[in-house]
PDB file of N, CA and C in Angstrom:
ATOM      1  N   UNK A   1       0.846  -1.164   0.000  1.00  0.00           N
ATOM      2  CA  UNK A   1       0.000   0.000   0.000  1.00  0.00           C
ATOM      3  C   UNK A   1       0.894   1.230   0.000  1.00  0.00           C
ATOM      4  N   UNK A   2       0.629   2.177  -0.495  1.00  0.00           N
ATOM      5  CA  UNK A   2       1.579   3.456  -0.824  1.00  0.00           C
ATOM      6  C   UNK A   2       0.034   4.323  -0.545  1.00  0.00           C
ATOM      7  N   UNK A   3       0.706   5.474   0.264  1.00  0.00           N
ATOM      8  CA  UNK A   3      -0.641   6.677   0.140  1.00  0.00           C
ATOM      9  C   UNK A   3      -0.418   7.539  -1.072  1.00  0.00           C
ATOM     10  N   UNK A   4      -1.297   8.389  -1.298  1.00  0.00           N
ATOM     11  CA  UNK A   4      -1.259   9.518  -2.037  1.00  0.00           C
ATOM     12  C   UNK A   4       0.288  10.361  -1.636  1.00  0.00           C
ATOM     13  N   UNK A   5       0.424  11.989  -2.271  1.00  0.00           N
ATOM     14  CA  UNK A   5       0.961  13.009  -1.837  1.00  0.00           C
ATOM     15  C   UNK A   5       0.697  13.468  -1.088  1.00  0.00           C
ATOM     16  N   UNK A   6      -0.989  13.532  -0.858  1.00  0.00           N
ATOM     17  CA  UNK A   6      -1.512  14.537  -0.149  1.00  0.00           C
ATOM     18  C   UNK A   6      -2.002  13.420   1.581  1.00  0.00           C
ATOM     19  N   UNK A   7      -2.014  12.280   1.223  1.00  0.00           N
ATOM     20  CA  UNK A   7      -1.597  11.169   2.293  1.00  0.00           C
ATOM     21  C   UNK A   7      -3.783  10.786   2.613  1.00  0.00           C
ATOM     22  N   UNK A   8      -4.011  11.398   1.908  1.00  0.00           N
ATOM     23  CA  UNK A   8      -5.777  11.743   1.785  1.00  0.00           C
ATOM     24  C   UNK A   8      -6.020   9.806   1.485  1.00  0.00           C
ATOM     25  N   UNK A   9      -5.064   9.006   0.188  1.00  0.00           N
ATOM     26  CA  UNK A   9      -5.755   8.244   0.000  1.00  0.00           C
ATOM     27  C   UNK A   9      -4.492   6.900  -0.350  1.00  0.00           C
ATOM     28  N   UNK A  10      -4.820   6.372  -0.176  1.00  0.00           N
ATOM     29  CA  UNK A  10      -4.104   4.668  -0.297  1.00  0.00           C
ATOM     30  C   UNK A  10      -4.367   3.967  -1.500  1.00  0.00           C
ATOM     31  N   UNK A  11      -2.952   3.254  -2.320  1.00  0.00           N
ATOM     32  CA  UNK A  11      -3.398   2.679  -3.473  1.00  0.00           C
ATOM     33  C   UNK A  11      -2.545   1.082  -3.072  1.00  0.00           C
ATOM     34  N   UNK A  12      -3.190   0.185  -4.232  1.00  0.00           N
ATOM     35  CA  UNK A  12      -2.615  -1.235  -3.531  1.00  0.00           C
ATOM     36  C   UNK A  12      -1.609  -1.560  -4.972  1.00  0.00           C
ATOM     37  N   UNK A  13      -0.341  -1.852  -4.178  1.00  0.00           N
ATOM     38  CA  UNK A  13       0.672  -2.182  -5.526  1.00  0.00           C
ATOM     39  C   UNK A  13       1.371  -3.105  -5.113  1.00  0.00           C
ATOM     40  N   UNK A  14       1.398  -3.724  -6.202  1.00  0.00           N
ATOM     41  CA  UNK A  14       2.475  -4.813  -6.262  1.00  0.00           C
ATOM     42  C   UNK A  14       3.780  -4.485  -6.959  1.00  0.00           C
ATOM     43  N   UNK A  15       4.625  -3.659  -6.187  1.00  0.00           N
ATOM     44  CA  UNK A  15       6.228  -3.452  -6.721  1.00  0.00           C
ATOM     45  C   UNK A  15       6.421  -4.129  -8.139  1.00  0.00           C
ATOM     46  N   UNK A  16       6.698  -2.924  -8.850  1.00  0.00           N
ATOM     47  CA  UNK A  16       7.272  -3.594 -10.402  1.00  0.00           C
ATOM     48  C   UNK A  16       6.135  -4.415 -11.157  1.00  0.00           C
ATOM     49  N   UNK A  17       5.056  -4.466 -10.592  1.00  0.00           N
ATOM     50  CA  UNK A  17       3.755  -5.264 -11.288  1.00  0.00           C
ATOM     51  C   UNK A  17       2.594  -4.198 -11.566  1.00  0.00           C
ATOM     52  N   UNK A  18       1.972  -3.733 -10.549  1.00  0.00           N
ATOM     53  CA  UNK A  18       0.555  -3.074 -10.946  1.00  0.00           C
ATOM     54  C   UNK A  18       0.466  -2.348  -9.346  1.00  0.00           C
ATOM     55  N   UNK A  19      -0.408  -1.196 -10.124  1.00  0.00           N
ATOM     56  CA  UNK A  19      -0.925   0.277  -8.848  1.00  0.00           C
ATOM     57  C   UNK A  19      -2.535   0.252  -9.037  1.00  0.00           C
ATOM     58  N   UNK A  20      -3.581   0.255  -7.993  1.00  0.00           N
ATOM     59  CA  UNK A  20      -4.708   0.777  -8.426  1.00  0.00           C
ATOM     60  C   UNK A  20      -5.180   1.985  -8.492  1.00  0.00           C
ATOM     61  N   UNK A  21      -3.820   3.065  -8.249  1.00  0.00           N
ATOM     62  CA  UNK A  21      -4.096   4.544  -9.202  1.00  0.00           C
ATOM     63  C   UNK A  21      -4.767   4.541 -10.373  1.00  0.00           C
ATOM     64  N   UNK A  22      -5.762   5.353 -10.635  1.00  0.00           N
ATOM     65  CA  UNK A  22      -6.057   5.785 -11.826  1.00  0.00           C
ATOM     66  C   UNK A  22      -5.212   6.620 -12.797  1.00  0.00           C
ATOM     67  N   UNK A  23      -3.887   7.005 -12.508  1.00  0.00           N
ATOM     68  CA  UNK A  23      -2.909   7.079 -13.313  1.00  0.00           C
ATOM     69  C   UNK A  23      -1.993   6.005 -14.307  1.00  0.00           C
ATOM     70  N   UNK A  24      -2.262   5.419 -12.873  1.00  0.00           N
ATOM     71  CA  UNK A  24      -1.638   3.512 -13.906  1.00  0.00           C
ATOM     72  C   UNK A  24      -2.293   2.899 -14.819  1.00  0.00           C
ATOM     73  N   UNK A  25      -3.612   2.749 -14.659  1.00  0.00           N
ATOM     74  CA  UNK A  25      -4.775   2.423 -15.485  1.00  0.00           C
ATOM     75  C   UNK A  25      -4.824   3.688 -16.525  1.00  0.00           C
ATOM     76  N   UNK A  26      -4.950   4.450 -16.527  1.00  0.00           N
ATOM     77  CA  UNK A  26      -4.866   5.165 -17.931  1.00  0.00           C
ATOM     78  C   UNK A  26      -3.318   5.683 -18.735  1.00  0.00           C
ATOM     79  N   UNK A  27      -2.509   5.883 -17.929  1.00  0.00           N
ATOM     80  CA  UNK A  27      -1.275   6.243 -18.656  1.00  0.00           C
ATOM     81  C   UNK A  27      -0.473   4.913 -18.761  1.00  0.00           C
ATOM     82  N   UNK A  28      -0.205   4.254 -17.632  1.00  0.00           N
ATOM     83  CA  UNK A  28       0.558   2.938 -18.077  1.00  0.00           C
ATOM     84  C   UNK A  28      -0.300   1.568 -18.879  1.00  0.00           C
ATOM     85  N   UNK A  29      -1.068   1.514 -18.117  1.00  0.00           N
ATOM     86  CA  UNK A  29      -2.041   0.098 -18.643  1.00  0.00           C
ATOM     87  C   UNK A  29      -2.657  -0.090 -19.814  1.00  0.00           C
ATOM     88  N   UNK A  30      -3.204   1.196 -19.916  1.00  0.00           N
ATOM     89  CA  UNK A  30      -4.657   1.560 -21.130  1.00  0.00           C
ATOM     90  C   UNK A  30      -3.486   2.137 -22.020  1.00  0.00           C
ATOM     91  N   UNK A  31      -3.059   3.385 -21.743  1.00  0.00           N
ATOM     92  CA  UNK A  31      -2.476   4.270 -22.596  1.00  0.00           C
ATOM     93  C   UNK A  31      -0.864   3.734 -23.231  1.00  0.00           C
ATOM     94  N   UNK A  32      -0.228   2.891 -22.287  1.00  0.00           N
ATOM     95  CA  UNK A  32       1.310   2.631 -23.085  1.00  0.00           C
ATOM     96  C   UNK A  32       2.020   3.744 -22.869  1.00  0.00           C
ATOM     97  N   UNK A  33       1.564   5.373 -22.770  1.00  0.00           N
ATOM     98  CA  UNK A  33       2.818   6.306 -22.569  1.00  0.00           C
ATOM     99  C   UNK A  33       3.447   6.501 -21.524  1.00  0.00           C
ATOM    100  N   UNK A  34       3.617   5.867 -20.601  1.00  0.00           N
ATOM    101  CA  UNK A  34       4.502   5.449 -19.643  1.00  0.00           C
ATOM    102  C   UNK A  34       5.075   3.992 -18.797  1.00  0.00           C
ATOM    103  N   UNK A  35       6.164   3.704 -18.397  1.00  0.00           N
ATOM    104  CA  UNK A  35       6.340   3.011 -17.950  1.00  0.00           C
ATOM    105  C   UNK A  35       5.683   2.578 -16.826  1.00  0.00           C
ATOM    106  N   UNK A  36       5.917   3.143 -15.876  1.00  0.00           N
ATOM    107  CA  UNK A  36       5.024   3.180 -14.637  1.00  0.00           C
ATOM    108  C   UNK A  36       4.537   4.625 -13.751  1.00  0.00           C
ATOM    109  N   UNK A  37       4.225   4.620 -12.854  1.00  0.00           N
ATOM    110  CA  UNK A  37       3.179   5.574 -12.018  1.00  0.00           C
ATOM    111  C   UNK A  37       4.321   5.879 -10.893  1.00  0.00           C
ATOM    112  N   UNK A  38       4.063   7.109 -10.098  1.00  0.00           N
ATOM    113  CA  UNK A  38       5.034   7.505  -9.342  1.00  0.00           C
ATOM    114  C   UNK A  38       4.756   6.250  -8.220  1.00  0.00           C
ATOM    115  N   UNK A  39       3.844   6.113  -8.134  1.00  0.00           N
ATOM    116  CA  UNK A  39       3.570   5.139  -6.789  1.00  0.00           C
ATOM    117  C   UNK A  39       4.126   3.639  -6.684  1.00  0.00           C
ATOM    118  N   UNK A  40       4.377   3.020  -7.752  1.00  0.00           N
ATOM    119  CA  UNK A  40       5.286   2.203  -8.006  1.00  0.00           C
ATOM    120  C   UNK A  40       6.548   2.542  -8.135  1.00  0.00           C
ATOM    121  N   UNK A  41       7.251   3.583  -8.346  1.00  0.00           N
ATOM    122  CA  UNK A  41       8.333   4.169  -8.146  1.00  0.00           C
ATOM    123  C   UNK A  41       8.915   4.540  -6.616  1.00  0.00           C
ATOM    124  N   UNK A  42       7.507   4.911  -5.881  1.00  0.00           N
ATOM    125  CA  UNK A  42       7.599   4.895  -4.356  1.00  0.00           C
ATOM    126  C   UNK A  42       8.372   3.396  -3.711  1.00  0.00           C
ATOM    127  N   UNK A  43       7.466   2.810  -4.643  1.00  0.00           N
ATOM    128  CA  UNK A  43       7.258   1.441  -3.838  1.00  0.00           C
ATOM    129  C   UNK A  43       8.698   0.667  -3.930  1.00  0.00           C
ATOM    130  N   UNK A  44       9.290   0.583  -5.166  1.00  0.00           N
ATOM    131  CA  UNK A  44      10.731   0.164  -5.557  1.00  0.00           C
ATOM    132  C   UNK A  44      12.361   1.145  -4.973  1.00  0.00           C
ATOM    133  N   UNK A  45      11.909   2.355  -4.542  1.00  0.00           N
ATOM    134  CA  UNK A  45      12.515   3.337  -4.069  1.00  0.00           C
ATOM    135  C   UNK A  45      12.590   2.974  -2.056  1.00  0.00           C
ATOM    136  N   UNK A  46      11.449   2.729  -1.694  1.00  0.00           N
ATOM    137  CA  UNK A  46      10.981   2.524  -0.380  1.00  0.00           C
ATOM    138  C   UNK A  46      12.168   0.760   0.021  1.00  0.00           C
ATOM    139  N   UNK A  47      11.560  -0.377  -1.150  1.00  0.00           N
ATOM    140  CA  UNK A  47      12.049  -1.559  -0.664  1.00  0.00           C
ATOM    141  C   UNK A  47      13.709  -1.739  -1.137  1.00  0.00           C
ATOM    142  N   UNK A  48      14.173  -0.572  -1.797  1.00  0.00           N
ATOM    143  CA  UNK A  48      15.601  -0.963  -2.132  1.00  0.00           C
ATOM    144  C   UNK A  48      16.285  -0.335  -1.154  1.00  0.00           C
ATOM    145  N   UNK A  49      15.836   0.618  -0.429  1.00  0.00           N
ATOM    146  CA  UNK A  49      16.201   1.707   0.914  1.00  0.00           C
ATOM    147  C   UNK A  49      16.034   1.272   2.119  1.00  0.00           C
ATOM    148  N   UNK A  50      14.939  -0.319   2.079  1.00  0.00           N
ATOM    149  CA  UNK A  50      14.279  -0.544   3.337  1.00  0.00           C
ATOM    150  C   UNK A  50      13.824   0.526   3.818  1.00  0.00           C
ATOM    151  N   UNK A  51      13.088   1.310   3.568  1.00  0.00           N
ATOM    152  CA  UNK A  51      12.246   2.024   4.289  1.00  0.00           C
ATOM    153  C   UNK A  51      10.884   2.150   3.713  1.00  0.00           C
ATOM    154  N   UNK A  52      10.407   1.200   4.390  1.00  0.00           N
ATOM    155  CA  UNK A  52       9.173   0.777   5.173  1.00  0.00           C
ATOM    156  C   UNK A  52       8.799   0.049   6.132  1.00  0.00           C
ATOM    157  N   UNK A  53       7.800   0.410   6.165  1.00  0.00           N
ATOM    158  CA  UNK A  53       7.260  -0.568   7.502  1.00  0.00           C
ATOM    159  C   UNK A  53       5.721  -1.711   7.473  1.00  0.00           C
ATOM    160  N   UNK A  54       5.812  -2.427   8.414  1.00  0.00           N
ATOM    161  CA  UNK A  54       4.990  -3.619   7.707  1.00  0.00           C
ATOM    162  C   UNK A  54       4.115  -3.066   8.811  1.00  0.00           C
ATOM    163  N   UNK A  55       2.494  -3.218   8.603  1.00  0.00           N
ATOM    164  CA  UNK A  55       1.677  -2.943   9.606  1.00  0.00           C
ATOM    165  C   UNK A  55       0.916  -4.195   9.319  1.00  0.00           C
ATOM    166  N   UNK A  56       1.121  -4.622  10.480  1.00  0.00           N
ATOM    167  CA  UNK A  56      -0.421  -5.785  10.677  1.00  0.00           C
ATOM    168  C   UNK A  56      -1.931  -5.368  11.427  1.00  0.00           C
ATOM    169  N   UNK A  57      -2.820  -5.719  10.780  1.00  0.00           N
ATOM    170  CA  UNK A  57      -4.397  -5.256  11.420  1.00  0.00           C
ATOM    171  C   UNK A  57      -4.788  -6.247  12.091  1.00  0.00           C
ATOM    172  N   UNK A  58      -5.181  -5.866  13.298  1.00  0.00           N
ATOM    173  CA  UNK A  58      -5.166  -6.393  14.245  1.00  0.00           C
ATOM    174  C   UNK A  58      -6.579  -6.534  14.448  1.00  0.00           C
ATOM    175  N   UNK A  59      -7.544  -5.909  14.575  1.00  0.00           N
ATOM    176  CA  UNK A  59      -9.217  -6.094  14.872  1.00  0.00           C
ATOM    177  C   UNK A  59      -9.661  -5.612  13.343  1.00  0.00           C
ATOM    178  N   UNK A  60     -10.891  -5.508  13.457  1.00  0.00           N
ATOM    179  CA  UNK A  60     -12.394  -4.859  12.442  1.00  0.00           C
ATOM    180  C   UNK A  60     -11.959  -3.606  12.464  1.00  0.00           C
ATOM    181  N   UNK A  61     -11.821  -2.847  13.335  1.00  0.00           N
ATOM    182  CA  UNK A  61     -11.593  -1.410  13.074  1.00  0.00           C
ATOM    183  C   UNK A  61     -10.436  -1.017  12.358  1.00  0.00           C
ATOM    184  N   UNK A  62      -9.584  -1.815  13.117  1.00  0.00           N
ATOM    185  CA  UNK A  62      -8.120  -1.428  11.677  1.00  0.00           C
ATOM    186  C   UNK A  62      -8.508  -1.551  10.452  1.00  0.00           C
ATOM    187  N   UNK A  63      -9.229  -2.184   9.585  1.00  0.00           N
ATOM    188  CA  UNK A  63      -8.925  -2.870   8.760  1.00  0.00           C
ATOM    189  C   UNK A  63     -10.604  -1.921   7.823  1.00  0.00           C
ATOM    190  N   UNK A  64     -11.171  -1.675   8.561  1.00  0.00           N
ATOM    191  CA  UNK A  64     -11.995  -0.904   8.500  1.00  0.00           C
ATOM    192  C   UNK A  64     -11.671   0.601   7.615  1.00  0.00           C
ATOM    193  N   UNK A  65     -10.950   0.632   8.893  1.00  0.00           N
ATOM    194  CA  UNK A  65     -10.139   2.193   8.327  1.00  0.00           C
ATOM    195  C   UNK A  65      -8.999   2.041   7.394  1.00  0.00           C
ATOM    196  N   UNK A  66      -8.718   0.902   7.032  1.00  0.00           N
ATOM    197  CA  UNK A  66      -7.846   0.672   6.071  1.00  0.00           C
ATOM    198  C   UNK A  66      -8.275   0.479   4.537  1.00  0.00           C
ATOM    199  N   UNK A  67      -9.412   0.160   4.716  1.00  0.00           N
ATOM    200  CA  UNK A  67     -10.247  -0.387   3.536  1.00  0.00           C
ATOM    201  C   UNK A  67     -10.785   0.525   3.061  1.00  0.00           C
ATOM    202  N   UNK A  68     -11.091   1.607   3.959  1.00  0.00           N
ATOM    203  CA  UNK A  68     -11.674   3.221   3.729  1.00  0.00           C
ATOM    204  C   UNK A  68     -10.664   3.823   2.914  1.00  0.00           C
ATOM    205  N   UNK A  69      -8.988   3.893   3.327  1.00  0.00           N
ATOM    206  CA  UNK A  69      -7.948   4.652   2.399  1.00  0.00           C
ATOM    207  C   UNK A  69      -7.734   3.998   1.365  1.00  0.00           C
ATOM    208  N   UNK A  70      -7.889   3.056   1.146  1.00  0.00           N
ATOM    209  CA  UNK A  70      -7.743   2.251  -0.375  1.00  0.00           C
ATOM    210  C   UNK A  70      -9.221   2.527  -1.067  1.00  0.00           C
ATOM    211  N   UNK A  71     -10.412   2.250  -0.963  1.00  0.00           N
ATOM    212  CA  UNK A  71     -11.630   2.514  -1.781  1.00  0.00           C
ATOM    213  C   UNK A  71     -11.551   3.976  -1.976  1.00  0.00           C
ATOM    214  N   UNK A  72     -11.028   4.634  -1.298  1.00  0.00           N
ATOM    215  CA  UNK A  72     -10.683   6.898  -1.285  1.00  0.00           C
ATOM    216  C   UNK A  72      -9.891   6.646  -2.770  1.00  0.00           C
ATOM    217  N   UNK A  73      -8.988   5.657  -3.312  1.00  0.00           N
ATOM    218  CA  UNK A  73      -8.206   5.801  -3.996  1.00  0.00           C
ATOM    219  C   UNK A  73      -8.694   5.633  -5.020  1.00  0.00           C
ATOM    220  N   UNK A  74      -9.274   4.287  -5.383  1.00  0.00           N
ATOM    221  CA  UNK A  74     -10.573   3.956  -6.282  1.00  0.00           C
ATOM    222  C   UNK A  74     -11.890   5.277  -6.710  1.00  0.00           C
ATOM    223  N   UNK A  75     -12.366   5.416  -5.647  1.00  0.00           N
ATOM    224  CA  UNK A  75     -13.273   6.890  -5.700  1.00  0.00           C
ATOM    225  C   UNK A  75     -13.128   7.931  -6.526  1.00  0.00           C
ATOM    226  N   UNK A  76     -12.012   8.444  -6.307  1.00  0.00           N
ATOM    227  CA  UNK A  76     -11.553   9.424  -6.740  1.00  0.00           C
ATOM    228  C   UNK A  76     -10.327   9.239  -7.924  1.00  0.00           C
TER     229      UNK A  76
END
């Protein structure tokens, strides 16, 4: 998961595979004029630096509010 810029919304990526930005889907996926999306760039930038962190959800409410920043991403 990578957030936005603005940290408003969460997208789900698989490093070097696929983003559910709507940037990826139209400029990389659909469109061909790019390689990839900044957020996959996050994501390959983050795991070659080790910096990240793994969060595990622990109850309904985590996961709740987690499911909320990823569908924000979709939404919009």
């Amino acid at each position: 998961m990578v957030k936005s810029s603005d940290r408003k919304k969460a997208y789900i990526v698989y490093p070097g595979e696929y983003c559910s930005c709507p940037d990826y889907l139209f400029s990389v996926f659909l469109g061909g004029r790019r390689r990839t999306c900044y957020h996959l760039l996050a994501a390959d930038i983050a795991l070659r630096e080790k910096r990240y962190r793994e969060l595990e959800v622990n109850s309904e409410a985590e996961w709740r509010k987690l499911y909320g920043e990823i569908l924000a991403g979709f939404i919009k």
